[in-house]
C-alpha atoms as a PDB file:
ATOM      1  CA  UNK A   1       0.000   0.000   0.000  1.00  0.00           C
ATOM      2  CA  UNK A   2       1.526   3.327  -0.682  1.00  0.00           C
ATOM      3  CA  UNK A   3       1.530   6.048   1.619  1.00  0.00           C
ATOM      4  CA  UNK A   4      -0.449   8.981   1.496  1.00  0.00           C
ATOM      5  CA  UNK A   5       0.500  12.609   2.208  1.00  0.00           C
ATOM      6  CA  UNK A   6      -2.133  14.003   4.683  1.00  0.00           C
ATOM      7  CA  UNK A   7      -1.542  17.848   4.194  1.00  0.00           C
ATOM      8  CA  UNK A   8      -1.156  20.452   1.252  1.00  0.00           C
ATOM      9  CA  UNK A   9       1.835  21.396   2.561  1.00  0.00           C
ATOM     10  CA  UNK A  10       3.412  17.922   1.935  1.00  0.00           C
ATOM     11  CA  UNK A  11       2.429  18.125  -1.774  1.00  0.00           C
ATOM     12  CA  UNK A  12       3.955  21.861  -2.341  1.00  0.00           C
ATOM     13  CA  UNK A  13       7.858  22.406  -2.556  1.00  0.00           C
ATOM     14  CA  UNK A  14       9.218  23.837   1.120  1.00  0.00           C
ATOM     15  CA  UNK A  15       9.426  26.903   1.749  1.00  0.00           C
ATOM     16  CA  UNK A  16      12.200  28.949   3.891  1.00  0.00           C
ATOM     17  CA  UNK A  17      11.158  29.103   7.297  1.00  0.00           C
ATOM     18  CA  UNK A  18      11.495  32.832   7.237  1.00  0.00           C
ATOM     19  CA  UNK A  19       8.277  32.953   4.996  1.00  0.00           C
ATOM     20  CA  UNK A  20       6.548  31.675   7.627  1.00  0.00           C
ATOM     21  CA  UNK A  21       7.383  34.898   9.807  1.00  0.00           C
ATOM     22  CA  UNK A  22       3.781  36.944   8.906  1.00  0.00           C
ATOM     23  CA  UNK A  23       3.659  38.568  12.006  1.00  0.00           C
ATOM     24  CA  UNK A  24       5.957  40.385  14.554  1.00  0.00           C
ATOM     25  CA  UNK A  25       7.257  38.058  17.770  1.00  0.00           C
ATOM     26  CA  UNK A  26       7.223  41.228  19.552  1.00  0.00           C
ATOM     27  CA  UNK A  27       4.622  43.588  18.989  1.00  0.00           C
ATOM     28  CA  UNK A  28       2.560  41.591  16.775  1.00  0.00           C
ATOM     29  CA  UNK A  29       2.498  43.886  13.823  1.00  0.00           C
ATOM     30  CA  UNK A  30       1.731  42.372  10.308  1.00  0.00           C
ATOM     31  CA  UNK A  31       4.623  41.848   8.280  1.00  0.00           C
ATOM     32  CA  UNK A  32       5.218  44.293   5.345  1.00  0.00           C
ATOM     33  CA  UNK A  33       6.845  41.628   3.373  1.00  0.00           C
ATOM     34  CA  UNK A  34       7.561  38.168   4.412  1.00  0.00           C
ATOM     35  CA  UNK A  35      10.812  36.009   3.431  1.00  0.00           C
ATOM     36  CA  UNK A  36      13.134  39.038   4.167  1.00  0.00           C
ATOM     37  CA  UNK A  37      16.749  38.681   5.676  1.00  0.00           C
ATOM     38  CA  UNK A  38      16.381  39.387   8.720  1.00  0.00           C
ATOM     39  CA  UNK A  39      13.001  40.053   9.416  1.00  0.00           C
ATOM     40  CA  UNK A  40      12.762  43.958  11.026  1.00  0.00           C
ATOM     41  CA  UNK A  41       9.496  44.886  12.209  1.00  0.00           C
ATOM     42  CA  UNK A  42       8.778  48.534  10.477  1.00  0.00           C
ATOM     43  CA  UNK A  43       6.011  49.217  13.831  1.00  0.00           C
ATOM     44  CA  UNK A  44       9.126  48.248  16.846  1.00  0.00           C
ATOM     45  CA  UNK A  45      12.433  47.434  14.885  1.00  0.00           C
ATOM     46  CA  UNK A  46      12.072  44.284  16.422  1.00  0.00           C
ATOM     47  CA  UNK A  47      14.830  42.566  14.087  1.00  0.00           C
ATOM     48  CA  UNK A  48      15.304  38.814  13.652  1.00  0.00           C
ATOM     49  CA  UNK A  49      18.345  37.184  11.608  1.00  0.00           C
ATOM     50  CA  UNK A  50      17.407  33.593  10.656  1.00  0.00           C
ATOM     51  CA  UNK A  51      20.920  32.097  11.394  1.00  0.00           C
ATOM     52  CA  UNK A  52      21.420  28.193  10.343  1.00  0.00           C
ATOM     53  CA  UNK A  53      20.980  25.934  13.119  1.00  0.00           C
ATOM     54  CA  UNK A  54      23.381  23.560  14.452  1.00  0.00           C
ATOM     55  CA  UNK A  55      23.755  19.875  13.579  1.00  0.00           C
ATOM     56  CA  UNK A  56      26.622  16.955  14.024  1.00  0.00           C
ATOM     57  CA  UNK A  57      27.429  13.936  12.244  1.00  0.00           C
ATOM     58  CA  UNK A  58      29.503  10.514  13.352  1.00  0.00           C
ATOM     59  CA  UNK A  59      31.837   8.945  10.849  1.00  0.00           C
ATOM     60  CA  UNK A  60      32.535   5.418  12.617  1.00  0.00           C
ATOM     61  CA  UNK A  61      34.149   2.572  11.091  1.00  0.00           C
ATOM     62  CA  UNK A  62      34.338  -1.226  12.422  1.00  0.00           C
ATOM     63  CA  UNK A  63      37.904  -2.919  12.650  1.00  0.00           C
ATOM     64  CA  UNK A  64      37.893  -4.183   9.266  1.00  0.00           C
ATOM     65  CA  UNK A  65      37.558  -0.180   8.173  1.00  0.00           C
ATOM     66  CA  UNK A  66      34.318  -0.238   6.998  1.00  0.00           C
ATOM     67  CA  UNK A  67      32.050   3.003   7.744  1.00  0.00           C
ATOM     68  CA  UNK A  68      28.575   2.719   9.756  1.00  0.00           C
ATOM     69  CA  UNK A  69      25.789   4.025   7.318  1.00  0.00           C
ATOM     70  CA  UNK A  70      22.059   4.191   9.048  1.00  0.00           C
ATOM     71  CA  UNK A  71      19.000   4.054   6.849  1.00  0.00           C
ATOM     72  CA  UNK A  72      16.794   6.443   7.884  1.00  0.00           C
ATOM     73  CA  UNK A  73      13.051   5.287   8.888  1.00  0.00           C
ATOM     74  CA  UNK A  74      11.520   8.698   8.162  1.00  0.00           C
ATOM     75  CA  UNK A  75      11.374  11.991   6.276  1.00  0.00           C
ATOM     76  CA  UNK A  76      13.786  13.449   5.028  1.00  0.00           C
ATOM     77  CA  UNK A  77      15.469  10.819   3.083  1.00  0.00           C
ATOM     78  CA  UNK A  78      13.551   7.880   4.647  1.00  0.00           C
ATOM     79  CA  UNK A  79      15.133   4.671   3.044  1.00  0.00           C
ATOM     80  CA  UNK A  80      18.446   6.978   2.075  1.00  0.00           C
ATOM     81  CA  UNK A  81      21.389   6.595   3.982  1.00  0.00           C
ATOM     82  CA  UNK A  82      22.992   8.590   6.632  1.00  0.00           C
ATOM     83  CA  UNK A  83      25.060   9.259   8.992  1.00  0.00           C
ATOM     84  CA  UNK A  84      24.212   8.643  13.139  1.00  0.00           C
ATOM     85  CA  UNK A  85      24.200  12.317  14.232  1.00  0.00           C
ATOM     86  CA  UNK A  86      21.318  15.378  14.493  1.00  0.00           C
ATOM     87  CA  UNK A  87      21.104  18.766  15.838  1.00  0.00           C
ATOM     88  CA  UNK A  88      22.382  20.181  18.265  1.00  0.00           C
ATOM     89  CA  UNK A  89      20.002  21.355  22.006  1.00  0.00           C
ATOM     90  CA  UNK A  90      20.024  24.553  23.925  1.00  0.00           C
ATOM     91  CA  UNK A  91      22.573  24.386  26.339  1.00  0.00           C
ATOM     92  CA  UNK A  92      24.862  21.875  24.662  1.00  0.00           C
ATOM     93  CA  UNK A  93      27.948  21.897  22.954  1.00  0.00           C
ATOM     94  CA  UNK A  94      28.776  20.146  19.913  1.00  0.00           C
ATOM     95  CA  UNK A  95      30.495  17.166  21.017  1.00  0.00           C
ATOM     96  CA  UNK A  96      28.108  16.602  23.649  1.00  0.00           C
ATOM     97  CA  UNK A  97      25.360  16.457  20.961  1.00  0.00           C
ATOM     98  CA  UNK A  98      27.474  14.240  19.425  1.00  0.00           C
ATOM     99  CA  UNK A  99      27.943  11.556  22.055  1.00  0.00           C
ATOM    100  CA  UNK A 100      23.968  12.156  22.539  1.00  0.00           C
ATOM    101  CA  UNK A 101      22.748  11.441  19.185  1.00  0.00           C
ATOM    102  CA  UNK A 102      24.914   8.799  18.204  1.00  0.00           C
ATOM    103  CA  UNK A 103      23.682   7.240  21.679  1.00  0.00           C
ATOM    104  CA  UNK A 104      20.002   7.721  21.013  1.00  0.00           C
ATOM    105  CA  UNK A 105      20.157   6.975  17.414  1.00  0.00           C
ATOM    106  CA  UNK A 106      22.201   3.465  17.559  1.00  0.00           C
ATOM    107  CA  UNK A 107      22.967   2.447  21.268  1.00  0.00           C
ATOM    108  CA  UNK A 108      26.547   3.214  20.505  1.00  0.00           C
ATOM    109  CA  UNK A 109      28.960   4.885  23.568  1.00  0.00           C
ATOM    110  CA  UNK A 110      31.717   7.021  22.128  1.00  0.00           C
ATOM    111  CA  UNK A 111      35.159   7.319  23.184  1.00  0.00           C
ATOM    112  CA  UNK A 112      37.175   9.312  21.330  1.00  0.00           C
ATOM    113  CA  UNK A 113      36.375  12.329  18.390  1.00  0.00           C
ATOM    114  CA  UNK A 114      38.134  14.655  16.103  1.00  0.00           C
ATOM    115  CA  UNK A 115      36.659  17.232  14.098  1.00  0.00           C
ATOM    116  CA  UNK A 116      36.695  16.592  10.664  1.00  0.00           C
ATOM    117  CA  UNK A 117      34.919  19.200   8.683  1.00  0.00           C
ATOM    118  CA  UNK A 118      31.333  21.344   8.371  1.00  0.00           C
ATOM    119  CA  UNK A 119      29.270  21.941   5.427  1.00  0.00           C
ATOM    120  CA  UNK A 120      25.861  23.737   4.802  1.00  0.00           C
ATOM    121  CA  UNK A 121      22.791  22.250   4.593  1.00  0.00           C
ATOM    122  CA  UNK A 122      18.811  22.367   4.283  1.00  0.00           C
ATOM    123  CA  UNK A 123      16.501  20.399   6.643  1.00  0.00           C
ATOM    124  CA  UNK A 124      13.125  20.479   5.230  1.00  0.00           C
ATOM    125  CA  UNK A 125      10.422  19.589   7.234  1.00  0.00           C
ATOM    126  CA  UNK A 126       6.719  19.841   7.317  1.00  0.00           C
ATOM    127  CA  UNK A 127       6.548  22.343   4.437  1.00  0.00           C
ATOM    128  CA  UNK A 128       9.469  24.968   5.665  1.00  0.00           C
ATOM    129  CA  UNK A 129      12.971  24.381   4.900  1.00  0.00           C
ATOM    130  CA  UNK A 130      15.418  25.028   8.072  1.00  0.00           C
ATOM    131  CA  UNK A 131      19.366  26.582   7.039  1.00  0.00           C
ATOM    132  CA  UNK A 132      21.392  24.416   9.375  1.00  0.00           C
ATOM    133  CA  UNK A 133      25.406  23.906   9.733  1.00  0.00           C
ATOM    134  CA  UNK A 134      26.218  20.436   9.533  1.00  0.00           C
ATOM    135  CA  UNK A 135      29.618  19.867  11.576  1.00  0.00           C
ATOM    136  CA  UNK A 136      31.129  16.053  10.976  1.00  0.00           C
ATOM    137  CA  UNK A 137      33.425  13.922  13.424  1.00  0.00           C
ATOM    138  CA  UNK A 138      35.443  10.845  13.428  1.00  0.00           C
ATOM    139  CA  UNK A 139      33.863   8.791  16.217  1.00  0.00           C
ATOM    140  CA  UNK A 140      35.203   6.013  17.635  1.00  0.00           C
ATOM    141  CA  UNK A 141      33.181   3.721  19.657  1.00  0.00           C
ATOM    142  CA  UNK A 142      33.650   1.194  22.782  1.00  0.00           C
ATOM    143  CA  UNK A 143      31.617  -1.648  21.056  1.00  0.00           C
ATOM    144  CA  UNK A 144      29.554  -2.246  18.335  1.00  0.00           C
ATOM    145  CA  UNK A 145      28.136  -5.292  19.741  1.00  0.00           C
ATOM    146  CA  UNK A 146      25.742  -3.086  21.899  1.00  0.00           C
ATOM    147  CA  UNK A 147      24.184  -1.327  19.084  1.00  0.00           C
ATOM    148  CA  UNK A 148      20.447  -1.127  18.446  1.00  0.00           C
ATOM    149  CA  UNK A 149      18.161   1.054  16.139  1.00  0.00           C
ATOM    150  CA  UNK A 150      16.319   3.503  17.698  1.00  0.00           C
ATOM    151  CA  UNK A 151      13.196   2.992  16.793  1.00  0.00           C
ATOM    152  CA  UNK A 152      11.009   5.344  14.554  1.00  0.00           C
ATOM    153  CA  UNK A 153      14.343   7.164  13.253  1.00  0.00           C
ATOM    154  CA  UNK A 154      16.180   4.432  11.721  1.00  0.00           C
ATOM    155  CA  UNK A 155      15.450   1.374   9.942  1.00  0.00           C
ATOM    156  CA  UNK A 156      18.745  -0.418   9.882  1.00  0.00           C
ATOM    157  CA  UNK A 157      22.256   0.278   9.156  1.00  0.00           C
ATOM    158  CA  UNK A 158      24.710  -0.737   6.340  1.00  0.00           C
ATOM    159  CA  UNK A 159      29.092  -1.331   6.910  1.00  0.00           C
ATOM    160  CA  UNK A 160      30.995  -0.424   3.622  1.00  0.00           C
ATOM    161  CA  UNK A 161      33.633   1.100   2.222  1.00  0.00           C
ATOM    162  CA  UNK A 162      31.252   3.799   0.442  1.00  0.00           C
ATOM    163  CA  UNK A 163      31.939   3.877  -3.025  1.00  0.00           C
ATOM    164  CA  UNK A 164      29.532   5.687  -5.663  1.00  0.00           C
ATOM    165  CA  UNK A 165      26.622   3.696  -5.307  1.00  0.00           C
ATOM    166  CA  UNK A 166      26.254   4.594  -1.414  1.00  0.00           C
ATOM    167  CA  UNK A 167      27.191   8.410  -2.105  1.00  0.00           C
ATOM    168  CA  UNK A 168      24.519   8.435  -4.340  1.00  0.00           C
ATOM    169  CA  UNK A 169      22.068   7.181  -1.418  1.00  0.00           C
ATOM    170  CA  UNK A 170      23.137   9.859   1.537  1.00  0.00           C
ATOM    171  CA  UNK A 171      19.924  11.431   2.244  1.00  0.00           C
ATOM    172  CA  UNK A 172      21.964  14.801   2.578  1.00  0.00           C
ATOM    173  CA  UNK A 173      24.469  15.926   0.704  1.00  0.00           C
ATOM    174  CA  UNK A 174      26.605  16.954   3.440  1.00  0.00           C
ATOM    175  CA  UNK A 175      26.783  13.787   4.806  1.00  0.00           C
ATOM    176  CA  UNK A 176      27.806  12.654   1.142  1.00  0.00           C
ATOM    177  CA  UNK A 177      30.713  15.547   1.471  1.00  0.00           C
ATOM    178  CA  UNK A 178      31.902  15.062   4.572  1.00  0.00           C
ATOM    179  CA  UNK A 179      32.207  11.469   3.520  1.00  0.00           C
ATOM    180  CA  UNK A 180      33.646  12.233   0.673  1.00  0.00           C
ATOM    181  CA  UNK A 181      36.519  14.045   3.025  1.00  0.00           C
ATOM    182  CA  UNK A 182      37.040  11.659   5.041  1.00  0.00           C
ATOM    183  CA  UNK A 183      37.851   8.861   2.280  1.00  0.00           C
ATOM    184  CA  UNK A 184      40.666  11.392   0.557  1.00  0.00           C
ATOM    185  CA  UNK A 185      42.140  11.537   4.314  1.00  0.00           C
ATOM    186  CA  UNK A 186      42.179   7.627   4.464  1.00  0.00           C
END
């Protein structure tokens, strides 16, 4: 059975989420023109820049040097590949969203990290598309005999040595570059 899509805004192309900004946070005036960078407020000067969010990603690899690629259970990318990783809370820093999400995601305790690279990227999601900096480690992990899908977010996991055919399958494309980094370093 194929799946619906339950809203119009599923069926229309995403929008920035800056479009979405019709009225003022502050004062409540209507916006004079939405999907401006930032968005100022001509009533209170209330001004708003709509700066990329944060995000990490894990590049792990098993003893044989093969790299841990999830397949993601949901939107975006469901069935596409990527990497164990996700954005980044209030409060936390980057490596502790690291050990975090590649905790929830797969079950998997991390030991050691260096900072690889970052790369832009777009998160769309229920109609509005999100600007969010994508920032990529090499994990390494105590075990992978503990790990475990988390369930609802991913649907199963792949070990490779990614070669076109899994580029070509990364649900983001700055998982597929930071990937892509990572095998010229090898």
């Amino acid at each position: 059975m194929k799946p619906r899509k339950s809203t119009a805004a599923a069926k229309t192309k995403p929008q920035p989420i800056r479009k979405a900004w019709e009225f003022c946070p502050h004062c409540g005036a209507a916006a004079e023109k939405t999907g401006k960078h930032p968005f100022v407020c001509s009533t209170c000067q209330f001004t708003h820049f709509f700066g990329p969010v944060s995000a990490v990603g894990g590049i792990a690899t098993d003893p044989a040097g093969q790299v841990l690629l999830l397949v993601r259970a949901k939107d975006p990318g469901k069935g596409m590949y990527g990497l164990p990783g996700g954005f980044v809370d209030p409060g936390e820093t980057v490596e502790e969203a690291l050990q975090r999400e590649v905790l929830e995601e797969v079950q998997l305790e991390v030991t050691s990290y260096r900072y690889l690279v970052s790369f832009p990227n777009e998160y769309n999601y229920q109609g509005f598309t999100l600007p969010v900096t994508d920032m990529f480690f090499v994990v390494e992990v105590a075990s992978f005999d503990t790990m475990l899908a988390a369930d609802g977010e991913i649907e199963g996991w792949h070990f490779c040595h990614p070669r076109k055919k899994e580029l070509k399958r990364m649900a983001f494309e700055s998982n597929r570059r930071a990937l892509e980094v990572f095998l010229k370093q090898r």
